[in-house]
C-alpha atoms as a PDB file:
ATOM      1  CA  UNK A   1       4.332  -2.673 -11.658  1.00  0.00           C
ATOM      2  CA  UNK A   2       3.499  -5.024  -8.893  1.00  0.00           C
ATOM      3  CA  UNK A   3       0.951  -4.347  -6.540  1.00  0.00           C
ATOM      4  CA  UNK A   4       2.300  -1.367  -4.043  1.00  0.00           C
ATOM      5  CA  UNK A   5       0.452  -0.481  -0.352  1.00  0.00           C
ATOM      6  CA  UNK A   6       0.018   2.843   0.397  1.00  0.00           C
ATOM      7  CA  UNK A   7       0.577   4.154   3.853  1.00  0.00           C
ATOM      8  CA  UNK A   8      -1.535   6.997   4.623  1.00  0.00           C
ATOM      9  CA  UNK A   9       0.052  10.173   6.737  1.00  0.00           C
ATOM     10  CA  UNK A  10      -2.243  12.129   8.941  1.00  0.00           C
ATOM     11  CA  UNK A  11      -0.649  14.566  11.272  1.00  0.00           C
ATOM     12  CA  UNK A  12      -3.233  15.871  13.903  1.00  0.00           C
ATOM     13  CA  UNK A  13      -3.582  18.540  16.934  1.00  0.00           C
ATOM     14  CA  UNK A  14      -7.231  18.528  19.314  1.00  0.00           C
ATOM     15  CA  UNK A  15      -9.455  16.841  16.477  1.00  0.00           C
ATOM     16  CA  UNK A  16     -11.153  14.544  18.876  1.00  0.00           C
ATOM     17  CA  UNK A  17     -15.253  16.540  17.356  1.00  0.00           C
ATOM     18  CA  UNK A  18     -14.310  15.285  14.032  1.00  0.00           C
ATOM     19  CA  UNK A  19     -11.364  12.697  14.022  1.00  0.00           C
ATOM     20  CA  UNK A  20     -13.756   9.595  14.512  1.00  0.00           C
ATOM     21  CA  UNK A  21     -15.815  10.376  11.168  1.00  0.00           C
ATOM     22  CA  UNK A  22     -12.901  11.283   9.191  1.00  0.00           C
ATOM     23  CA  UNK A  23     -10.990   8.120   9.850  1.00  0.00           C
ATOM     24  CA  UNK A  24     -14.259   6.188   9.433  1.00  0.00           C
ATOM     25  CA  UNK A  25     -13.685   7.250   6.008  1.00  0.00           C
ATOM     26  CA  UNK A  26     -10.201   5.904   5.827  1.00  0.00           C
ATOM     27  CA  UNK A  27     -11.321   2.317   7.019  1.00  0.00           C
ATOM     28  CA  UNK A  28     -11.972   1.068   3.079  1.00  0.00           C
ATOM     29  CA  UNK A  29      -8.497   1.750   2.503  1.00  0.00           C
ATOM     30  CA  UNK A  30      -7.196  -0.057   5.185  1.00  0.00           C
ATOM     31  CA  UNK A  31      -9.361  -2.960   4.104  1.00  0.00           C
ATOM     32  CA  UNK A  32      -7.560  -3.296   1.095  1.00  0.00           C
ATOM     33  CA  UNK A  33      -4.186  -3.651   2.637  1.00  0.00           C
ATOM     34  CA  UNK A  34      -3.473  -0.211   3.186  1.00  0.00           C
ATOM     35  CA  UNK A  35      -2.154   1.242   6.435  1.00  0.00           C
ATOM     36  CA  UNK A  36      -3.269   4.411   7.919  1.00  0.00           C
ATOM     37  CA  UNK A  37      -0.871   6.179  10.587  1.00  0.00           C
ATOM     38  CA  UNK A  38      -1.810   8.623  12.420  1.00  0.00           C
ATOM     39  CA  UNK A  39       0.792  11.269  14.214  1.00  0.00           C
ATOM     40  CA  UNK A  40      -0.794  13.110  17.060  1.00  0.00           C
ATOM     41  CA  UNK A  41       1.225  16.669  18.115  1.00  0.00           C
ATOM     42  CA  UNK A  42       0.316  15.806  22.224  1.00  0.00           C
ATOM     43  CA  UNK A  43      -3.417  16.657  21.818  1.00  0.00           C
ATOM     44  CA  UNK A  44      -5.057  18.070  25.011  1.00  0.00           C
ATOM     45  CA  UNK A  45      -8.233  16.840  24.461  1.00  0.00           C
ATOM     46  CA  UNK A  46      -9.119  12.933  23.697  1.00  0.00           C
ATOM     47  CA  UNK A  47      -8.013  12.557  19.590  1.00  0.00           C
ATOM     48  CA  UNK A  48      -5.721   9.592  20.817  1.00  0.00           C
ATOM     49  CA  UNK A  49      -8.148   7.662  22.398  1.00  0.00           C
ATOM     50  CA  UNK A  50     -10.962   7.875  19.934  1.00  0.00           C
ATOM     51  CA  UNK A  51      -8.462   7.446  16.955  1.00  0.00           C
ATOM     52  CA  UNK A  52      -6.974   4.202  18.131  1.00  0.00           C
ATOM     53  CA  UNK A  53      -9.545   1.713  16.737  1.00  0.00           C
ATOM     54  CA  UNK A  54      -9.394   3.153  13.387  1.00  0.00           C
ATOM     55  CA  UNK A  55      -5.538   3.688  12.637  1.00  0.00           C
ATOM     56  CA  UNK A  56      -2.547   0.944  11.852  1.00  0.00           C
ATOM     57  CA  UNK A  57       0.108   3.152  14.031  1.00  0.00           C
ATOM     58  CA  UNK A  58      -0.215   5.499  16.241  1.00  0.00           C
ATOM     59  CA  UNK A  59       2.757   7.832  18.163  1.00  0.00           C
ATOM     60  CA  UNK A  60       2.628  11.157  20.200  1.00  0.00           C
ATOM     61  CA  UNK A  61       5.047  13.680  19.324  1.00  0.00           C
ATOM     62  CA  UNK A  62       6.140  17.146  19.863  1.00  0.00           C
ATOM     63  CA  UNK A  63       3.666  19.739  17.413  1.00  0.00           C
ATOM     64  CA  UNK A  64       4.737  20.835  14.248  1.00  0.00           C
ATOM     65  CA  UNK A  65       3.329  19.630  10.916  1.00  0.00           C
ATOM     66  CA  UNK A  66       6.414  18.648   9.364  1.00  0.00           C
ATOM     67  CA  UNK A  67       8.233  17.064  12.539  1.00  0.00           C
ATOM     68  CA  UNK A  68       5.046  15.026  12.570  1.00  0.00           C
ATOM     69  CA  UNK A  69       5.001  14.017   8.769  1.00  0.00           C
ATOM     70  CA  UNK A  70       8.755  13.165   8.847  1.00  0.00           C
ATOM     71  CA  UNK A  71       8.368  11.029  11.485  1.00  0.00           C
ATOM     72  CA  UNK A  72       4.844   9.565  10.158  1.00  0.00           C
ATOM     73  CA  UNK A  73       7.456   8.770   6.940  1.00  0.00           C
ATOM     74  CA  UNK A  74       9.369   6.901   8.978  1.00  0.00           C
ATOM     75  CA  UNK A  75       6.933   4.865  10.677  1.00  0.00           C
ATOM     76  CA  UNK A  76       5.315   3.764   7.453  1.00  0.00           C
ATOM     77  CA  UNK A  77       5.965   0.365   5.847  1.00  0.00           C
ATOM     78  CA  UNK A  78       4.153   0.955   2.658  1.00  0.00           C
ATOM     79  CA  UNK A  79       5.676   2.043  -0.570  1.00  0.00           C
ATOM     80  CA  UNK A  80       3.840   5.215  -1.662  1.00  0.00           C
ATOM     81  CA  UNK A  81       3.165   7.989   1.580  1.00  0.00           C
ATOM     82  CA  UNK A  82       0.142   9.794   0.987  1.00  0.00           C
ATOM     83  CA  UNK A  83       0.246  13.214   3.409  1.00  0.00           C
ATOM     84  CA  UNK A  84      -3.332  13.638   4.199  1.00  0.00           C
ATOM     85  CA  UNK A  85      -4.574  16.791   6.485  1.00  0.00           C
ATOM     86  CA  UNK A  86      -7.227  15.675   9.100  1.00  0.00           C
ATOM     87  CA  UNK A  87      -9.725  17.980   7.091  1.00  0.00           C
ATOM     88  CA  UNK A  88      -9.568  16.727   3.940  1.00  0.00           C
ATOM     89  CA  UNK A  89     -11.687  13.431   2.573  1.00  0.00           C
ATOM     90  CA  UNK A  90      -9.625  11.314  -0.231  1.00  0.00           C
ATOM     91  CA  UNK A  91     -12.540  10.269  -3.084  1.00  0.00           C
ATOM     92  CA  UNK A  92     -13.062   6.645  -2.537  1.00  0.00           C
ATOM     93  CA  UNK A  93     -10.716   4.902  -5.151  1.00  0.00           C
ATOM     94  CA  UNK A  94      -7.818   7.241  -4.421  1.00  0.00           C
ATOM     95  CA  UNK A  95      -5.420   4.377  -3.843  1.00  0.00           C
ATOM     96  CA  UNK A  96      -6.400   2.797  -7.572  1.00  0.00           C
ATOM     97  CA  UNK A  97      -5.741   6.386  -8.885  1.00  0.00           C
ATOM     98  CA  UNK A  98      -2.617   6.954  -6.927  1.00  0.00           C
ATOM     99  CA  UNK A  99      -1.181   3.017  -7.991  1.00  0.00           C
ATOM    100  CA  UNK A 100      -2.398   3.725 -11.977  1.00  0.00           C
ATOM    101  CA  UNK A 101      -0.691   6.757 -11.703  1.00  0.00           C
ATOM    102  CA  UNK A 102       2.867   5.683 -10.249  1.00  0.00           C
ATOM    103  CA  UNK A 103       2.233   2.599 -13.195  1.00  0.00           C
ATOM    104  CA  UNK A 104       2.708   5.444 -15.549  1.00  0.00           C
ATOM    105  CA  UNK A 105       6.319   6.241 -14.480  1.00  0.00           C
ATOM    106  CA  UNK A 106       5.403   8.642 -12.615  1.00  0.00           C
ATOM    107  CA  UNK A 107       6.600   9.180  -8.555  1.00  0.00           C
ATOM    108  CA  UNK A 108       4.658  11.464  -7.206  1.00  0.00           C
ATOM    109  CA  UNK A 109       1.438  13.669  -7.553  1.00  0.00           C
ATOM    110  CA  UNK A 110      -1.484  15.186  -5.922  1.00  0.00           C
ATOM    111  CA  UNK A 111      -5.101  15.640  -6.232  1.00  0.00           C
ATOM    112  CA  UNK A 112      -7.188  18.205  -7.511  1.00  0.00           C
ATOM    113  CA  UNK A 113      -9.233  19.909  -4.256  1.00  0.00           C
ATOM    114  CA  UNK A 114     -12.624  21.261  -4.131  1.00  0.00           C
ATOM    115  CA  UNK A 115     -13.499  23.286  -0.915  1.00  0.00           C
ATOM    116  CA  UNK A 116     -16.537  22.153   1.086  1.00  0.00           C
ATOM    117  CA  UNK A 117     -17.948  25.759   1.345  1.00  0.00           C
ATOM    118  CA  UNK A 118     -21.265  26.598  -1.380  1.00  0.00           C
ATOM    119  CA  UNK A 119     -19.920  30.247  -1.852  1.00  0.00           C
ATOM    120  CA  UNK A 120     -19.393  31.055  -5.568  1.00  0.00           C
ATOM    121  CA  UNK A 121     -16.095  32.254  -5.238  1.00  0.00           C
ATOM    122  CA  UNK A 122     -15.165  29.046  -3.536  1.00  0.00           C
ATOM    123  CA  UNK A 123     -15.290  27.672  -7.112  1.00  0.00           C
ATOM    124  CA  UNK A 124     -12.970  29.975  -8.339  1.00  0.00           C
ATOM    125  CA  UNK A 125     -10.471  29.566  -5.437  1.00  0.00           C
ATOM    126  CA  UNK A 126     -10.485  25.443  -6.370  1.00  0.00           C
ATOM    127  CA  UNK A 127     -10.046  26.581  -9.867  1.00  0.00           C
ATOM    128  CA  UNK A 128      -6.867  28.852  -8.795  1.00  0.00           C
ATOM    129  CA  UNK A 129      -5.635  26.579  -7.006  1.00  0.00           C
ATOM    130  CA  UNK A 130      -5.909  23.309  -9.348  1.00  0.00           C
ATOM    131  CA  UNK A 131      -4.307  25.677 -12.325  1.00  0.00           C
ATOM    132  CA  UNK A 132      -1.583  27.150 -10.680  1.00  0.00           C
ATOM    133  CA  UNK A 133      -0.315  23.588  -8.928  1.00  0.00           C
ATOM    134  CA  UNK A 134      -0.309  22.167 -12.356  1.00  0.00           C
ATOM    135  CA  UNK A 135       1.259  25.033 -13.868  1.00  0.00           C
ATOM    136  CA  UNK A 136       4.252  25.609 -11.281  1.00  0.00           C
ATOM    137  CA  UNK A 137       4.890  21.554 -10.179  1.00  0.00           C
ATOM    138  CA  UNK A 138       4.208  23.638  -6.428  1.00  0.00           C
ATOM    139  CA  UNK A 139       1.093  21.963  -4.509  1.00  0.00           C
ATOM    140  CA  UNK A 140       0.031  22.470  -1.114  1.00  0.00           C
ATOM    141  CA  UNK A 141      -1.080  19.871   2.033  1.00  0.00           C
ATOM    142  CA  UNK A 142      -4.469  20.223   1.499  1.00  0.00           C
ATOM    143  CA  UNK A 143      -4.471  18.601  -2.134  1.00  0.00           C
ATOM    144  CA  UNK A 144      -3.202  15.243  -0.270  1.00  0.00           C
ATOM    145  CA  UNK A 145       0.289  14.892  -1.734  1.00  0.00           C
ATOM    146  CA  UNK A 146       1.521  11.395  -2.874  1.00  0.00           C
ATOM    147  CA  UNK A 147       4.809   9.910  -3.329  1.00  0.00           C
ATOM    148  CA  UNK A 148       6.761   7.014  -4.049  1.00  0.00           C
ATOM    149  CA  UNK A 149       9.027   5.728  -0.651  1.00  0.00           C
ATOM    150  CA  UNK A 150      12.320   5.836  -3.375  1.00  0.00           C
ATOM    151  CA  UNK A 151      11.567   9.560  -4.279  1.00  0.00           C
ATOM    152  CA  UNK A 152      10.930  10.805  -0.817  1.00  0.00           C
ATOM    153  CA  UNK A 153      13.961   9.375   0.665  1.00  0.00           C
ATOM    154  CA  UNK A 154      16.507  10.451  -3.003  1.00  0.00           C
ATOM    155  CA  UNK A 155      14.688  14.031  -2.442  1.00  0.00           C
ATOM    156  CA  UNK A 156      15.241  14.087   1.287  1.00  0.00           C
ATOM    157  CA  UNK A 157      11.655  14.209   2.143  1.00  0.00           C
ATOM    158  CA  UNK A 158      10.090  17.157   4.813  1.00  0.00           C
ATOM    159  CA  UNK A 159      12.284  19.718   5.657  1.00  0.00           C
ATOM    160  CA  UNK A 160      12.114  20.250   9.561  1.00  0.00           C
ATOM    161  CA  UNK A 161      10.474  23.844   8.993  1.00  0.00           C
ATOM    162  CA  UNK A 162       7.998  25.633  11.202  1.00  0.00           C
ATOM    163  CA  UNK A 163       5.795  26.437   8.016  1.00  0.00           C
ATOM    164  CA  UNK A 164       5.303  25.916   4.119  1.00  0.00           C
ATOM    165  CA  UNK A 165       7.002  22.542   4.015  1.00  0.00           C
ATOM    166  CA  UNK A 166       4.413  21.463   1.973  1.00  0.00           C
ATOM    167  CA  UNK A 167       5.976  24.227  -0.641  1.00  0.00           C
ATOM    168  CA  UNK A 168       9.518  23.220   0.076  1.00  0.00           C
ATOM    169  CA  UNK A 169       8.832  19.791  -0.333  1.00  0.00           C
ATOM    170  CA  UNK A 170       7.135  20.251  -3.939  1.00  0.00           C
ATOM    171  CA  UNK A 171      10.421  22.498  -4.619  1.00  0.00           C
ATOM    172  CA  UNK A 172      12.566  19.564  -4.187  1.00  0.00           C
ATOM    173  CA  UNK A 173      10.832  16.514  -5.888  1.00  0.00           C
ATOM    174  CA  UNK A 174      10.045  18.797  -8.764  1.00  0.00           C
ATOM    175  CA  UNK A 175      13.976  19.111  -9.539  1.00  0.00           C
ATOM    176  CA  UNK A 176      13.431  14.982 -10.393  1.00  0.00           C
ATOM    177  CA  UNK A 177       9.918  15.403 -11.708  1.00  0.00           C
ATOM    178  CA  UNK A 178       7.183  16.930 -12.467  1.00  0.00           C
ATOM    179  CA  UNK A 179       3.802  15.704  -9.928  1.00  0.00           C
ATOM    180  CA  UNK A 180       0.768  13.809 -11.625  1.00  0.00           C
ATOM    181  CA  UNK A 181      -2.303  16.417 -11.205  1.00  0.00           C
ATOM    182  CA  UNK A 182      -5.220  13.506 -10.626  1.00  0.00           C
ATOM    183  CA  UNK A 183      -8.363  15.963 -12.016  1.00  0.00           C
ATOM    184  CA  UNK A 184     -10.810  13.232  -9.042  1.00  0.00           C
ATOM    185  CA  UNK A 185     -10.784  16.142  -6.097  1.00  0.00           C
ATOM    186  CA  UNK A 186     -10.433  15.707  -2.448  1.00  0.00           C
ATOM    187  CA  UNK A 187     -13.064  17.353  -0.595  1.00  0.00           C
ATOM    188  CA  UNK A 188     -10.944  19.927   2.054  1.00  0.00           C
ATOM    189  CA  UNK A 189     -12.711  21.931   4.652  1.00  0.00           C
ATOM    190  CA  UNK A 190     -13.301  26.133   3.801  1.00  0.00           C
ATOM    191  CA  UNK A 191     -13.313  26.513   7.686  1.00  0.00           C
ATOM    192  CA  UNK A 192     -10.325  29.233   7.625  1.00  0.00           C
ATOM    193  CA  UNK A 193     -12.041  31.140   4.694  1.00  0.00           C
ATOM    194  CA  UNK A 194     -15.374  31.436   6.580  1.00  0.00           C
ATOM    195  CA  UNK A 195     -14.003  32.325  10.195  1.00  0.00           C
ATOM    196  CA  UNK A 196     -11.702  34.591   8.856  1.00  0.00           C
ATOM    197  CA  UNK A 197     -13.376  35.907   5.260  1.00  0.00           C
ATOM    198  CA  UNK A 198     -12.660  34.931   2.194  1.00  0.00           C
ATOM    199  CA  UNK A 199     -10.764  37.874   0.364  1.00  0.00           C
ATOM    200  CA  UNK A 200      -8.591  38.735   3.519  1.00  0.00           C
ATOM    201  CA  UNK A 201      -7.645  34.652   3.708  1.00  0.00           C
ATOM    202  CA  UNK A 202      -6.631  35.159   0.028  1.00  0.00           C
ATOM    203  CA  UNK A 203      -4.555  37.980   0.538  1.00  0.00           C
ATOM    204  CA  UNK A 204      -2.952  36.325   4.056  1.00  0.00           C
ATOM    205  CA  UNK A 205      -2.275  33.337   2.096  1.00  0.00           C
ATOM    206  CA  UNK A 206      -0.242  35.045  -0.988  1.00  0.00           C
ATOM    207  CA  UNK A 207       1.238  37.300   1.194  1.00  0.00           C
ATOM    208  CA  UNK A 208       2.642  34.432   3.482  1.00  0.00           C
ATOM    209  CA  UNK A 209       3.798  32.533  -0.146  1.00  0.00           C
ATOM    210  CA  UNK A 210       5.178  35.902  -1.584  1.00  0.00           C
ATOM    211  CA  UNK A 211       7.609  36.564   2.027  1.00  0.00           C
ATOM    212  CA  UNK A 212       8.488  32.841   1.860  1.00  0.00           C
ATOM    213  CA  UNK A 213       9.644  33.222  -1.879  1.00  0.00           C
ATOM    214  CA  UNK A 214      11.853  36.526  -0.890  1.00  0.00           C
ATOM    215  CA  UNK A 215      13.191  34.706   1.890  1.00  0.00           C
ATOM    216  CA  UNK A 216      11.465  34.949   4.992  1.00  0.00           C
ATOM    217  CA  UNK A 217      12.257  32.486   7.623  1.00  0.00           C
ATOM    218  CA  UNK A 218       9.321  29.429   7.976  1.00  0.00           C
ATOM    219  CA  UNK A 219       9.443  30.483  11.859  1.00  0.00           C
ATOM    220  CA  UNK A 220       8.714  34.392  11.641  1.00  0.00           C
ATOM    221  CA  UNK A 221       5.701  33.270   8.926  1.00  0.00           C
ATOM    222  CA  UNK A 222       4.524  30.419  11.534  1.00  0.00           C
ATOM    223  CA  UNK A 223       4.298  33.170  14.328  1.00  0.00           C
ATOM    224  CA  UNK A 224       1.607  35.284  11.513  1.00  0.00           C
ATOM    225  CA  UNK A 225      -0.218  31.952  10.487  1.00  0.00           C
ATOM    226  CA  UNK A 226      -0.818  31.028  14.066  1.00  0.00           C
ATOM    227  CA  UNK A 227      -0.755  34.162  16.171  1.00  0.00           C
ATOM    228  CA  UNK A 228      -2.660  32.362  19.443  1.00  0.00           C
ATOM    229  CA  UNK A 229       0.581  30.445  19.244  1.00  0.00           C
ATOM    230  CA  UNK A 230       2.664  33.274  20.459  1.00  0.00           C
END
């Protein structure tokens, strides 16, 4: 396979305390021809303007995850998207992993994720998670999902949902194939588990996955998942 460049997806929302460092981290990549985009939901605070220096393309959109990947997708020249979070860290050769992986006919993946909390239980969660994504072909945003530009557009990429698009999108590209589980980890903040406790963010979390699977719109589980929304 010849060489590929990966364009890197970050959606964001008022990260301007943390979005210097964690695109810092990105720079490497873009060093070896990679791009990194970077599709801001109309932050209030300065995420733009500290960003810039760091990121190929840059655009201000209306919020919502998925209207902000789809439109990252578009933006993006490269031939693999990577949909990174703004709290997760890729490991530092993730685009050799993601290229060797594609070169083994595969056309899309994610990564394994290990949560940044020390909390025992944390390491069970990672576990969980890792397991069941490999299990079901079903990964989520935080484990930095990769795919080839041919697969995205044949699977019709994002769906324009208010929540679990992450889930939808696995759904779709795992009717073509199943993902590439790359065992490296991305490092992904346990920020929600902390604020909020760690069994009652378990339960919250299956709960949300269990209405979505009986059929619950994406907009009626956005208004639970962010209730300051409302």
């Amino acid at each position: 396979m010849p060489w590929q460049a990966v364009s890197i997806i970050v959606p964001v929302l008022n990260e301007a305390d943390t979005i210097e460092d964690f695109l810092q981290k990105l720079q490497p990549f873009r060093h070896r021809g990679h791009e990194v985009i970077l599709v801001d939901g109309k932050s209030a605070d300065n995420t733009c303007q500290i960003a810039r220096p760091y990121v190929d393309r840059m655009i201000s959109v209306n919020r919502g995850r998925a209207r902000q990947q789809i439109i990252g997708a578009k933006m993006a020249t490269g031939q693999v998207f990577v949909f990174l979070h703004a709290d997760t860290e890729l490991p530092e050769q993730a685009d050799v992993l993601i290229l060797q992986a594609l070169e083994q006919n595969a056309s899309w993946g994610r990564f394994n994720v290990r949560l940044s909390g020390q909390h025992w239980m944390f390491r069970i969660i990672e576990f969980m998670m890792n397991q069941r994504s490999c299990l079901t072909g079903i990964a989520t945003g935080d484990q930095a999902i990769f795919i080839h530009r041919n697969l995205y557009r044949d699977s019709g990429g994002i769906a324009q949902i208010e929540l679990m698009e992450d889930i939808e999108l696995c759904k779709r590209l795992v009717k073509f194939s199943r993902p590439v589980c790359i065992k490296e980890p991305v490092s992904t903040s346990a920020r929600r588990w902390q604020k909020q406790g760690i069994f009652k963010t378990i339960l919250f979390m299956w709960s949300l996955r269990l209405q979505y699977f009986f059929g619950v719109k994406p907009e009626l589980l956005h208004k639970k998942y962010y209730p300051s929304d409302d």
